[in-house]
Every structure is written in C-alpha cells, then in structure tokens.
N, C-alpha and C. Protein backbone atom coordinates (compact mmCIF):
# COMPACT_ATOMS: atom_id res chain seq x y z
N UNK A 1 3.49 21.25 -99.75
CA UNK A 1 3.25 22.57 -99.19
C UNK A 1 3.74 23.61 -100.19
N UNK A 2 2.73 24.41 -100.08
CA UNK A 2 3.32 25.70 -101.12
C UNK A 2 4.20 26.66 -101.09
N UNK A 3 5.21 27.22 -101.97
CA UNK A 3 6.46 27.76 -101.24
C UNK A 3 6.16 28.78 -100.26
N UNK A 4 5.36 29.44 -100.73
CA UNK A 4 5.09 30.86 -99.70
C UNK A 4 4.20 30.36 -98.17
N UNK A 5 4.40 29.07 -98.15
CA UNK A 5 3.76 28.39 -96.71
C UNK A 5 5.45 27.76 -96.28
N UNK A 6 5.75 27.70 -96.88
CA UNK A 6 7.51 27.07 -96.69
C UNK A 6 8.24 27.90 -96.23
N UNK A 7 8.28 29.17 -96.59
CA UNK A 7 9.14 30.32 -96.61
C UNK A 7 8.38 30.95 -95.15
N UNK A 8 7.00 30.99 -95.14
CA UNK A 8 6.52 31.87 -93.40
C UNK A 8 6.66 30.77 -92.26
N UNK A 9 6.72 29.42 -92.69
CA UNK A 9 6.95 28.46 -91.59
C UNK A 9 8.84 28.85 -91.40
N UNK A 10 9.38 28.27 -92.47
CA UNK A 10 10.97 28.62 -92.36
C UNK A 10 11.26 29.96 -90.98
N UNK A 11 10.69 31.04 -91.58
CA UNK A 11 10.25 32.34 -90.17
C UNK A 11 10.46 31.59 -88.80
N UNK A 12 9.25 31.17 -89.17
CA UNK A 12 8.71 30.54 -87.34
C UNK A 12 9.75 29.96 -86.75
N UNK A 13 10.45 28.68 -87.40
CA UNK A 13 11.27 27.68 -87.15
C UNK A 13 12.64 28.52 -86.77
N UNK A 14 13.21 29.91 -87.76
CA UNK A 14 14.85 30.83 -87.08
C UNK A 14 14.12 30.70 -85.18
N UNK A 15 12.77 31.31 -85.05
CA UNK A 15 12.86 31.36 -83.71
C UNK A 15 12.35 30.21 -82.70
N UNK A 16 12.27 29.08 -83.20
CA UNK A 16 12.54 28.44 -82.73
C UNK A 16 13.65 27.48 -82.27
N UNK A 17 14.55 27.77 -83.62
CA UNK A 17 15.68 27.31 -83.07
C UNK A 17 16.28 28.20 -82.01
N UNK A 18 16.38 29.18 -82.06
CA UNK A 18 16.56 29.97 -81.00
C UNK A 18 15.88 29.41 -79.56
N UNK A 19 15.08 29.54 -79.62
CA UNK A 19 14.45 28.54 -77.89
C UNK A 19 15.11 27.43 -77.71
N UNK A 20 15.94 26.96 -78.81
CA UNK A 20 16.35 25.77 -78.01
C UNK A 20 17.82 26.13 -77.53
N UNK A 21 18.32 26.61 -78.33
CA UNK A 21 19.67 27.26 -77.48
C UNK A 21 19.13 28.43 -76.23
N UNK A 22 18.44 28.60 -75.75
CA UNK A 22 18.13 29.46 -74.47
C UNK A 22 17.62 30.41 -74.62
N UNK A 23 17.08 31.25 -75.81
CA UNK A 23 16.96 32.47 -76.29
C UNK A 23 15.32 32.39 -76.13
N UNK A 24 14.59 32.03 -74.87
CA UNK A 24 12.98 32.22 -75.14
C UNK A 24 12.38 32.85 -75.02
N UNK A 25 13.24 34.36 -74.85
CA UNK A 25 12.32 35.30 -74.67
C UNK A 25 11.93 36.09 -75.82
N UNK A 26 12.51 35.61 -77.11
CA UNK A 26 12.38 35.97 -78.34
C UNK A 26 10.97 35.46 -78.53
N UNK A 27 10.35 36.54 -79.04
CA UNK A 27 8.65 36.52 -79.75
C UNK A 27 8.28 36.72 -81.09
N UNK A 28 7.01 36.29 -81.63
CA UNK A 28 6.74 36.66 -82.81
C UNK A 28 5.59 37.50 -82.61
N UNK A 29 5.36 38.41 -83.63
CA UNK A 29 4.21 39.30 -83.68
C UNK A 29 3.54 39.29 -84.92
N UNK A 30 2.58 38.28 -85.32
CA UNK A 30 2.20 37.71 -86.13
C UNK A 30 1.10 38.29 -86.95
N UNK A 31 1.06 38.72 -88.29
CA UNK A 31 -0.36 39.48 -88.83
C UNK A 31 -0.49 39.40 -90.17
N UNK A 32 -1.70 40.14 -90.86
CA UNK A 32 -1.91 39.77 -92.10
C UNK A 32 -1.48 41.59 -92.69
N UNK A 33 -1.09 41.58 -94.05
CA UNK A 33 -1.41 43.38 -94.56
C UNK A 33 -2.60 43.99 -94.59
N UNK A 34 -2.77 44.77 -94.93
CA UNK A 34 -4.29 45.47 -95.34
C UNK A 34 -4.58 44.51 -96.02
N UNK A 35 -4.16 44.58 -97.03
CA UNK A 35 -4.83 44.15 -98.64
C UNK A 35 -5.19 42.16 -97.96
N UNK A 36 -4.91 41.92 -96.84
CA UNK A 36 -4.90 40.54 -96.63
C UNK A 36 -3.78 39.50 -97.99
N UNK A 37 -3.23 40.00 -98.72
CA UNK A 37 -2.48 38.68 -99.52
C UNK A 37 -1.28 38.50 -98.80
N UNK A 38 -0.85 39.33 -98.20
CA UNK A 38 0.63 38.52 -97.47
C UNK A 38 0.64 39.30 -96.16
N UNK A 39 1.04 37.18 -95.54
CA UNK A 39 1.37 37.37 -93.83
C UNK A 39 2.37 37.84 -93.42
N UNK A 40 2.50 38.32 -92.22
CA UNK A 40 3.88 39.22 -91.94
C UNK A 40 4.27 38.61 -90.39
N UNK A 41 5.32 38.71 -90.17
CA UNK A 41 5.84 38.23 -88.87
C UNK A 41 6.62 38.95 -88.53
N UNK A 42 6.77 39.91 -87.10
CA UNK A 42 7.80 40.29 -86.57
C UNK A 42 8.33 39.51 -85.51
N UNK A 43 9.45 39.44 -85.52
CA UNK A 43 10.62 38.67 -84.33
C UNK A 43 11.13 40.11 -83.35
N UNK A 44 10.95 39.73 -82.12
CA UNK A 44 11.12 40.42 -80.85
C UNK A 44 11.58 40.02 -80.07
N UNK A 45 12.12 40.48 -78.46
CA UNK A 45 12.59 40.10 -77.70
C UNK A 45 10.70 40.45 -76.65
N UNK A 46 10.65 39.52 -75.69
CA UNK A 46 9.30 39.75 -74.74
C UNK A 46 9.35 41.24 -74.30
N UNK A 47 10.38 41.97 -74.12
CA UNK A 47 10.40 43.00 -73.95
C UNK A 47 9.74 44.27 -74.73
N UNK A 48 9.61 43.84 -76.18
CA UNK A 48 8.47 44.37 -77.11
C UNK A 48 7.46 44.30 -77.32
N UNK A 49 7.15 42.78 -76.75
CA UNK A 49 5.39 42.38 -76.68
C UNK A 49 4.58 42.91 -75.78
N UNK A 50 3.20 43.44 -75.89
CA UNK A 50 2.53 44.11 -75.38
C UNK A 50 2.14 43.13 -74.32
N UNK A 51 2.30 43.88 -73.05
CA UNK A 51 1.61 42.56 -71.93
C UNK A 51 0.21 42.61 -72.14
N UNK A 52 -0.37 43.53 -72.69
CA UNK A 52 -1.88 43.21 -72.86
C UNK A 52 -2.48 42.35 -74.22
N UNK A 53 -1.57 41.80 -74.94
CA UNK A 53 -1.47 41.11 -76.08
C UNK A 53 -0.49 40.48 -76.31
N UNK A 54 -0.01 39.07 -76.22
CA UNK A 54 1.11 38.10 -76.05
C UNK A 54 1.76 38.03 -77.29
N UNK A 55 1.33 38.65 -78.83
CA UNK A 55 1.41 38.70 -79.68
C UNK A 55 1.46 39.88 -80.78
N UNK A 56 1.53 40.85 -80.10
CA UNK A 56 1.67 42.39 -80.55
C UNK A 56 2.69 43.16 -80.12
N UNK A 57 3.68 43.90 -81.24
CA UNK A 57 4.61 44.65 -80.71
C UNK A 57 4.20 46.16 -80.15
N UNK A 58 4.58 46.71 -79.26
CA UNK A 58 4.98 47.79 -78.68
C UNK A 58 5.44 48.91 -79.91
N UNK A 59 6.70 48.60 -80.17
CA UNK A 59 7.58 48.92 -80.74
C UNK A 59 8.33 48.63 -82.11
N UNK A 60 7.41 49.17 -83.05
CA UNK A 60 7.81 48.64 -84.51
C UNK A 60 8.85 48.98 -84.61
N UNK A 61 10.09 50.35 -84.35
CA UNK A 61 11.44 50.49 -85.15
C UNK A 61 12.23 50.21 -84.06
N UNK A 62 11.87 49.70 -82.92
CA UNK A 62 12.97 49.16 -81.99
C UNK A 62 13.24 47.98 -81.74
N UNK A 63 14.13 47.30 -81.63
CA UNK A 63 14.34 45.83 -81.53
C UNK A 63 13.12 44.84 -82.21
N UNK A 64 13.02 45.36 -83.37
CA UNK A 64 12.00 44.03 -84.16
C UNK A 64 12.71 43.86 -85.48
N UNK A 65 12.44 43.18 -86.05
CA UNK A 65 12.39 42.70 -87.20
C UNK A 65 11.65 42.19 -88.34
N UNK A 66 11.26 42.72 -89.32
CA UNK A 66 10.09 42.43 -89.65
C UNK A 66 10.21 41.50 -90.96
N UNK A 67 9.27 40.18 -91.30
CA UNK A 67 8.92 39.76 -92.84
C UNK A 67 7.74 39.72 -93.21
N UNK A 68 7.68 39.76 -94.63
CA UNK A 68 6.88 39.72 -95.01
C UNK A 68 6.83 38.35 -96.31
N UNK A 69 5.67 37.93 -96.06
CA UNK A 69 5.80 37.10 -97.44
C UNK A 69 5.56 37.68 -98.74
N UNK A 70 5.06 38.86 -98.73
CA UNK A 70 5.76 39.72 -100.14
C UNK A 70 7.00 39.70 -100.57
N UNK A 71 8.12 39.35 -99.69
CA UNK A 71 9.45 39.36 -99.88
C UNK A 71 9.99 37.62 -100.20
N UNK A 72 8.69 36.81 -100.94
CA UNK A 72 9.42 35.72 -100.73
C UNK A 72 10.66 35.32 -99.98
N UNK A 73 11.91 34.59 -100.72
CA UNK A 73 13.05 33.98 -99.95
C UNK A 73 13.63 35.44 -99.44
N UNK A 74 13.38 36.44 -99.66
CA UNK A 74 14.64 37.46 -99.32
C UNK A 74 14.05 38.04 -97.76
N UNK A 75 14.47 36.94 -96.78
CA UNK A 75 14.34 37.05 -95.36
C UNK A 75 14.70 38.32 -94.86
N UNK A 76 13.62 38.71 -94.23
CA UNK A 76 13.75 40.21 -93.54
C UNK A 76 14.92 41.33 -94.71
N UNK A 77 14.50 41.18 -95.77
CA UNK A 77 14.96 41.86 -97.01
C UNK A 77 16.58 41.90 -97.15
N UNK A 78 16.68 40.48 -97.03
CA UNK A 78 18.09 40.35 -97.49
C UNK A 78 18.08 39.48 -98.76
N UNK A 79 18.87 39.89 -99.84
CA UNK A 79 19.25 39.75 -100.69
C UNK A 79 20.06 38.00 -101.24
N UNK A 80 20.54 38.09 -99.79
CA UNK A 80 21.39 36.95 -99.97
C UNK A 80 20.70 35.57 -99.18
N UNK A 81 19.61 35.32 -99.45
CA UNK A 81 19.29 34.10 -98.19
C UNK A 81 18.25 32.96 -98.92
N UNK A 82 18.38 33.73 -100.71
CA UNK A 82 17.57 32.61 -101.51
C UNK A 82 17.49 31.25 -101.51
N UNK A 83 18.60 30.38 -100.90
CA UNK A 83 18.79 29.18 -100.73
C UNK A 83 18.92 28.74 -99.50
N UNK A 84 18.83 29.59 -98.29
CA UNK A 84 19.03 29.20 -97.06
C UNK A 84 18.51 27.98 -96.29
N UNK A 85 18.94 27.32 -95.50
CA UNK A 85 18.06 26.67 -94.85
C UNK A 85 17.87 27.40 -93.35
N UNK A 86 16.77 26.62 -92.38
CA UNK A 86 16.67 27.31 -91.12
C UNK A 86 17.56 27.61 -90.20
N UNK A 87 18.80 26.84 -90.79
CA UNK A 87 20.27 27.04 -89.58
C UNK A 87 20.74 28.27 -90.01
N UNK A 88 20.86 27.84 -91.63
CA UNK A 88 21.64 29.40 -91.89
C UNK A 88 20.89 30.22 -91.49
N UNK A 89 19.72 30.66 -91.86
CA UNK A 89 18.60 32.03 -91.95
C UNK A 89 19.32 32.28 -90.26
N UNK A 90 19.32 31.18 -89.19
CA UNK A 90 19.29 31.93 -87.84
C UNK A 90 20.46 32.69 -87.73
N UNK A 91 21.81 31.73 -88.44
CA UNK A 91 23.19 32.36 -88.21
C UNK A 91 23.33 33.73 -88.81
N UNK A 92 22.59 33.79 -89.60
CA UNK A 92 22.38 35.14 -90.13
C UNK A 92 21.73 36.17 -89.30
N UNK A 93 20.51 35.85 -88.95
CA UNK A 93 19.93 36.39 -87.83
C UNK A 93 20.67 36.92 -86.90
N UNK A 94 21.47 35.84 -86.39
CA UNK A 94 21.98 35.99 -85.04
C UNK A 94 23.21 37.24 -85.66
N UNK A 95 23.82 37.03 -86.17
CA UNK A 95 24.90 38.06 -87.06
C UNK A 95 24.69 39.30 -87.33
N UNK A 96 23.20 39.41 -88.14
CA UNK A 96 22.26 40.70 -88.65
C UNK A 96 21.64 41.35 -87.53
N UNK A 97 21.16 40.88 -86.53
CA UNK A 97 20.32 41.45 -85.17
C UNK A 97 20.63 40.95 -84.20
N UNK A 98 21.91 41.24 -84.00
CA UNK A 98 22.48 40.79 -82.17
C UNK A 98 22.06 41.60 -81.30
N UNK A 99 21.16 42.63 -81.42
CA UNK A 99 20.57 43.47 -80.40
C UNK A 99 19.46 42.31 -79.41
N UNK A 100 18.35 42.10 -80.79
CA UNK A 100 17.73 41.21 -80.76
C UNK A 100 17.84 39.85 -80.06
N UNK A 101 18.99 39.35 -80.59
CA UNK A 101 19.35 37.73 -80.07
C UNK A 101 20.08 38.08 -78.58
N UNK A 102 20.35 39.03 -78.54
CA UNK A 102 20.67 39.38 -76.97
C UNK A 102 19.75 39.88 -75.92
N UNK A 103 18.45 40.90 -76.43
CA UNK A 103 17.65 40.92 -75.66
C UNK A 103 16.53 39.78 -75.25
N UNK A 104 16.80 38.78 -75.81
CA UNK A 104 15.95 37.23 -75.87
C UNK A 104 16.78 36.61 -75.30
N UNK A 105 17.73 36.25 -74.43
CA UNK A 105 18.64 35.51 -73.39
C UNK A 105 17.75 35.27 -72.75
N UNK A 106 17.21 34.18 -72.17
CA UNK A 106 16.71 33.76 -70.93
C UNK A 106 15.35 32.83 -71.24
N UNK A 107 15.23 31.92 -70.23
CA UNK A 107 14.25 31.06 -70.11
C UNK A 107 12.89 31.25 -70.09
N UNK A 108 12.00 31.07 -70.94
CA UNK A 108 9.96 31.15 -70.58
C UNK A 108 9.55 29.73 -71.62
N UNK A 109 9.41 28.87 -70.41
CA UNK A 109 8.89 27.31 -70.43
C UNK A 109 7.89 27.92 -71.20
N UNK A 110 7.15 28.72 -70.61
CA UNK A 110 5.18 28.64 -70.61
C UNK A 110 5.52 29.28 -72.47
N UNK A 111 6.13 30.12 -72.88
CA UNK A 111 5.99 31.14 -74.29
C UNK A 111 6.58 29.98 -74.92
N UNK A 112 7.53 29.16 -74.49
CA UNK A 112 8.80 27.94 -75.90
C UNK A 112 7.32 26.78 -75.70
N UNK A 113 6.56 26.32 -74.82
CA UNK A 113 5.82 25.53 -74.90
C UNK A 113 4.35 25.57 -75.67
N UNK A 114 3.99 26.73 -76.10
CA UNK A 114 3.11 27.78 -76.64
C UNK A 114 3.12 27.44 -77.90
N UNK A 115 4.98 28.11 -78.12
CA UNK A 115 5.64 28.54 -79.45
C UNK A 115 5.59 26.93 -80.10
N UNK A 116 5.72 25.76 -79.69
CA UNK A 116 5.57 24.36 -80.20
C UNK A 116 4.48 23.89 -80.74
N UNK A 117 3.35 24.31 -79.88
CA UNK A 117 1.84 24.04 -80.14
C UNK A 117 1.35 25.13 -81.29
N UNK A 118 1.87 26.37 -81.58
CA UNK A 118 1.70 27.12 -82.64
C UNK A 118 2.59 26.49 -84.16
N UNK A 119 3.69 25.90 -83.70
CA UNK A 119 4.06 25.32 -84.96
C UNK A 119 3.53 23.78 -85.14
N UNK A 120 2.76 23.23 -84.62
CA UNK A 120 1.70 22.25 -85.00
C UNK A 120 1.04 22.66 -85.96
N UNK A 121 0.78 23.84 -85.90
CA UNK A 121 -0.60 24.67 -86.89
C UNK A 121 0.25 24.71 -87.80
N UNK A 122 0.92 25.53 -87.77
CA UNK A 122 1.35 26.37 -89.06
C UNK A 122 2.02 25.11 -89.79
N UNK A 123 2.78 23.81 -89.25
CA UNK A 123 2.61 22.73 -90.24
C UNK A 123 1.80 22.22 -91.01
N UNK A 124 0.59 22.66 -90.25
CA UNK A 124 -0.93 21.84 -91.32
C UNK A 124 -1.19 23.39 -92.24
N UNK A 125 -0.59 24.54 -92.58
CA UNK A 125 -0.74 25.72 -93.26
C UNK A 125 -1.35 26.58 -92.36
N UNK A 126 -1.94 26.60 -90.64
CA UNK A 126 -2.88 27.41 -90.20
C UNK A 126 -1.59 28.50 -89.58
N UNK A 127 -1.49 29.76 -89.63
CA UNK A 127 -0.55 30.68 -89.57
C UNK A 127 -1.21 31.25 -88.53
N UNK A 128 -0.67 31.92 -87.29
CA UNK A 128 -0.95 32.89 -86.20
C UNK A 128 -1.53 34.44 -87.08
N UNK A 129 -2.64 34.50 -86.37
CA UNK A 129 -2.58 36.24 -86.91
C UNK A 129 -2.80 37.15 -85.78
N UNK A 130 -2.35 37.90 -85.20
CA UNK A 130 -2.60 38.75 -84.19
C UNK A 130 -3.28 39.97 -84.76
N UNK A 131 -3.04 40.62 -85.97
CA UNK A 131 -3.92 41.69 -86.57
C UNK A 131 -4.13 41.84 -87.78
N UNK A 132 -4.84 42.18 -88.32
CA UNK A 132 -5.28 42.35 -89.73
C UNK A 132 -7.01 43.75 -89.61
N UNK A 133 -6.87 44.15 -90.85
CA UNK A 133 -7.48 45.26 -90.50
C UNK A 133 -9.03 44.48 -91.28
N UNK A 134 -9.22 43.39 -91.81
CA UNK A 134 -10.68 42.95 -91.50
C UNK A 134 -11.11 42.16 -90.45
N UNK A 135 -9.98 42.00 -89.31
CA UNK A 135 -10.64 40.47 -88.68
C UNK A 135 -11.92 41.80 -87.40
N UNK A 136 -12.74 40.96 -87.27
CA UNK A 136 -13.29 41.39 -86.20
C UNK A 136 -13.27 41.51 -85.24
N UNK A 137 -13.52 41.84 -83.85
CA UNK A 137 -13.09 41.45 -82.37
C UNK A 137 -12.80 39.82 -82.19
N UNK A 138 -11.54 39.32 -82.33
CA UNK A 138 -11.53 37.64 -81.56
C UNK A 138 -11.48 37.46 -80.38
N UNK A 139 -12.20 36.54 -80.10
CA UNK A 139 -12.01 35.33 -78.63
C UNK A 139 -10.76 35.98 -77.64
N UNK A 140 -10.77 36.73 -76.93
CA UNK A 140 -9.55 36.98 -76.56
C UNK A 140 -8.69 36.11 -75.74
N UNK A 141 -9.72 34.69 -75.96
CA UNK A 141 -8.88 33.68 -75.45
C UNK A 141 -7.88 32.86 -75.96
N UNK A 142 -8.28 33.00 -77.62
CA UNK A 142 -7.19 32.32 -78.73
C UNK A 142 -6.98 33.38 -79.70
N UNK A 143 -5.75 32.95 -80.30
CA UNK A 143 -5.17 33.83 -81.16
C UNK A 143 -5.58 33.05 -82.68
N UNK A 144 -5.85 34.08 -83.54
CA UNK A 144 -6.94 33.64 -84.62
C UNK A 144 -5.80 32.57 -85.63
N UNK A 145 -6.29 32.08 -86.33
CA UNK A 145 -5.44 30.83 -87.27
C UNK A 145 -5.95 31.28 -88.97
N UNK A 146 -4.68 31.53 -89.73
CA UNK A 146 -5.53 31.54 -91.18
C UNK A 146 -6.32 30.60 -91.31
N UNK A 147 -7.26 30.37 -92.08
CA UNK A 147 -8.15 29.48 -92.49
C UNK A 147 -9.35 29.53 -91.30
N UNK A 148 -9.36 30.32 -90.57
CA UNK A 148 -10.21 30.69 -89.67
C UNK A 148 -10.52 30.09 -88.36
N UNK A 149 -9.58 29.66 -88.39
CA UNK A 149 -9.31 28.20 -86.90
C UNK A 149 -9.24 29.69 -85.92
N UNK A 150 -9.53 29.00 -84.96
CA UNK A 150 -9.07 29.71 -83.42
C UNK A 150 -9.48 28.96 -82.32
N UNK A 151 -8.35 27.93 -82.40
CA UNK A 151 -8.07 26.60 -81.29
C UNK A 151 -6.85 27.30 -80.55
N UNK A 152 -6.24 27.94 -81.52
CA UNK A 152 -4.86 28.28 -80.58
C UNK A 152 -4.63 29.01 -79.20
N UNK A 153 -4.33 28.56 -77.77
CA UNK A 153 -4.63 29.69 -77.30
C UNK A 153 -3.77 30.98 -77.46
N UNK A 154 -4.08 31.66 -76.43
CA UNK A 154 -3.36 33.17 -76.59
C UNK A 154 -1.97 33.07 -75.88
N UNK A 155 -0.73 33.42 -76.67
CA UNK A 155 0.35 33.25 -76.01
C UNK A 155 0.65 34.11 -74.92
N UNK A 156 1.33 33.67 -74.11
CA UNK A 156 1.77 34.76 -72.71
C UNK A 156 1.77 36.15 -72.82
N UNK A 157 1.73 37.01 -72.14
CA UNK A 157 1.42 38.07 -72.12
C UNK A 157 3.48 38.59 -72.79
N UNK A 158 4.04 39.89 -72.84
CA UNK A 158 5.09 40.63 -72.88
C UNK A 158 5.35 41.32 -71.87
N UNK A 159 6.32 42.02 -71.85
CA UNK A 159 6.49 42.96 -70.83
C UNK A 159 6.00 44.36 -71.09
N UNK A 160 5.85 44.47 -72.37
CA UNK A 160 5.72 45.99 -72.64
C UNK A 160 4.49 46.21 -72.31
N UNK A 161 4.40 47.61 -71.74
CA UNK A 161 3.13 48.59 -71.48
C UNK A 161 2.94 48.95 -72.74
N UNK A 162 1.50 49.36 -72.73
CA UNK A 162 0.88 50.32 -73.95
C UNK A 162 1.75 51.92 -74.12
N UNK A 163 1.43 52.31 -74.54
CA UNK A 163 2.05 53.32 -74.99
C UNK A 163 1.32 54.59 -74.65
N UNK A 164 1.47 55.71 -73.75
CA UNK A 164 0.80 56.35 -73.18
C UNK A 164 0.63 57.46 -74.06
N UNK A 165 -0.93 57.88 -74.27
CA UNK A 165 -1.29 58.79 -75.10
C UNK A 165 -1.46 60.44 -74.35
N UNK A 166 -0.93 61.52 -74.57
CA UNK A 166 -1.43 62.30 -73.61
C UNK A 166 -2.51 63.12 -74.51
C-alpha cells in the first residue's frame, strides 16, 4: 500500500479506536479538494454531522478537526507525529481535542457498525468521499468510494440541522 493510502487509512483507524473505548459518536466527514489530488477527512462529534447527510459537517471551525493528505505524516498539522502509530496519533488526539473526544461519549451500534464496513474499503484503497466539487449528484443511497465504487451505504444521519439562511 502506498504511503499516502497508509497515512488516510491511519486517520480512519484514531477513530476507530475511539469506538471501541465508547466514543461512537465521533464521525468522519470525508472529501476530496478542488484540485481532486488530496483526500481530506474531518473528525467530529454526531453533533456536527448534518442529519440530512451522515457524512457532512455542519460546522467547519467548531468541534472538527481537519486532515488532509497534503499534510502527509503531520496529522491534523502537527509537527510532531512523523513516526506515530494509530495508538499514539489517538493519545494525541485525545490530548490535542478533548472538546472533541468528549463530545463523542456515548454509544451508536448502527454509525461503529457502518464505520467497520467503511474500513473494509478503505483497506482495499477505496476511501469515503462525501464531497468534491466534480462528483455529480450520487445515489443518495451510498456514499461514493475513490475509484468510483458506490457499494457503500450511506452512514446514519447526525444531529445537526442545516444552517438557516435568511
């Protein structure tokens, strides 16, 4: 596997270890840049995810966190995490964004059982994308897969409302 498929799976896996210590209400908000060369992942609490999209934040400067694989090893732009493995990256996590690891306390079977079947994919290289500014209208039944898969279904809805325009 290629590092920059090593380094956005590594991502996936901080929040999954998290689901297993109890933390499932922690989400990812999964997408590509404009330019499409690097995937990006934000980490959330369900409380940021749009209930009308199981996979979209609400709220980019509040309780998220964002990577990018432009930033190779330097996880959510830290400096220090070039050698990490997935325990450390979380202890760090958990250290760096305790807002975060606190608003994700609590149990969702249906999102940690989801979140398992999405890292099936992203082991074989197929990555979640929730937005990118070429994809077209998708299936709003699955959430699209790099390499153009869309087997995955759509993860649970969030709590967050849209954002009211007046």
């Amino acid at each position: 596997m290629e590092a920059h498929f090593r380094r956005a799976l590594r991502v996936l896996r901080i929040v999954h270890e998290f689901h297993k210590e109890g933390y499932q209400l922690m989400r990812i908000a999964p997408g590509m840049s404009p330019s499409g060369c690097s995937w990006r992942c934000s980490i959330a609490p369900r409380s940021n995810i749009l209930r009308s999209h199981g996979a979209k934040l609400r709220d980019w400067d509040r309780l998220a966190a964002h990577y990018s694989s432009a930033q190779s090893n330097e996880y959510f732009g830290w400096s220090d995490a070039e050698h990490d493995d997935v325990k450390t990256l979380a202890a760090k996590f958990r250290d760096r964004m305790p807002d975060i690891v606190e608003a994700s306390r609590g149990i969702d079977w249906q999102y940690a059982g989801w979140y398992v079947s999405m890292l099936g994919y992203a082991e074989k290289e197929l990555f979640p994308i929730a937005y990118a500014d070429w994809h077209g209208e998708p299936d709003t039944r699955f959430l699209p897969l790099s390499g153009g898969k869309s087997e995955l279904l759509m993860p649970p809805p969030g709590d967050a409302e849209e954002e009211q325009t007046e």
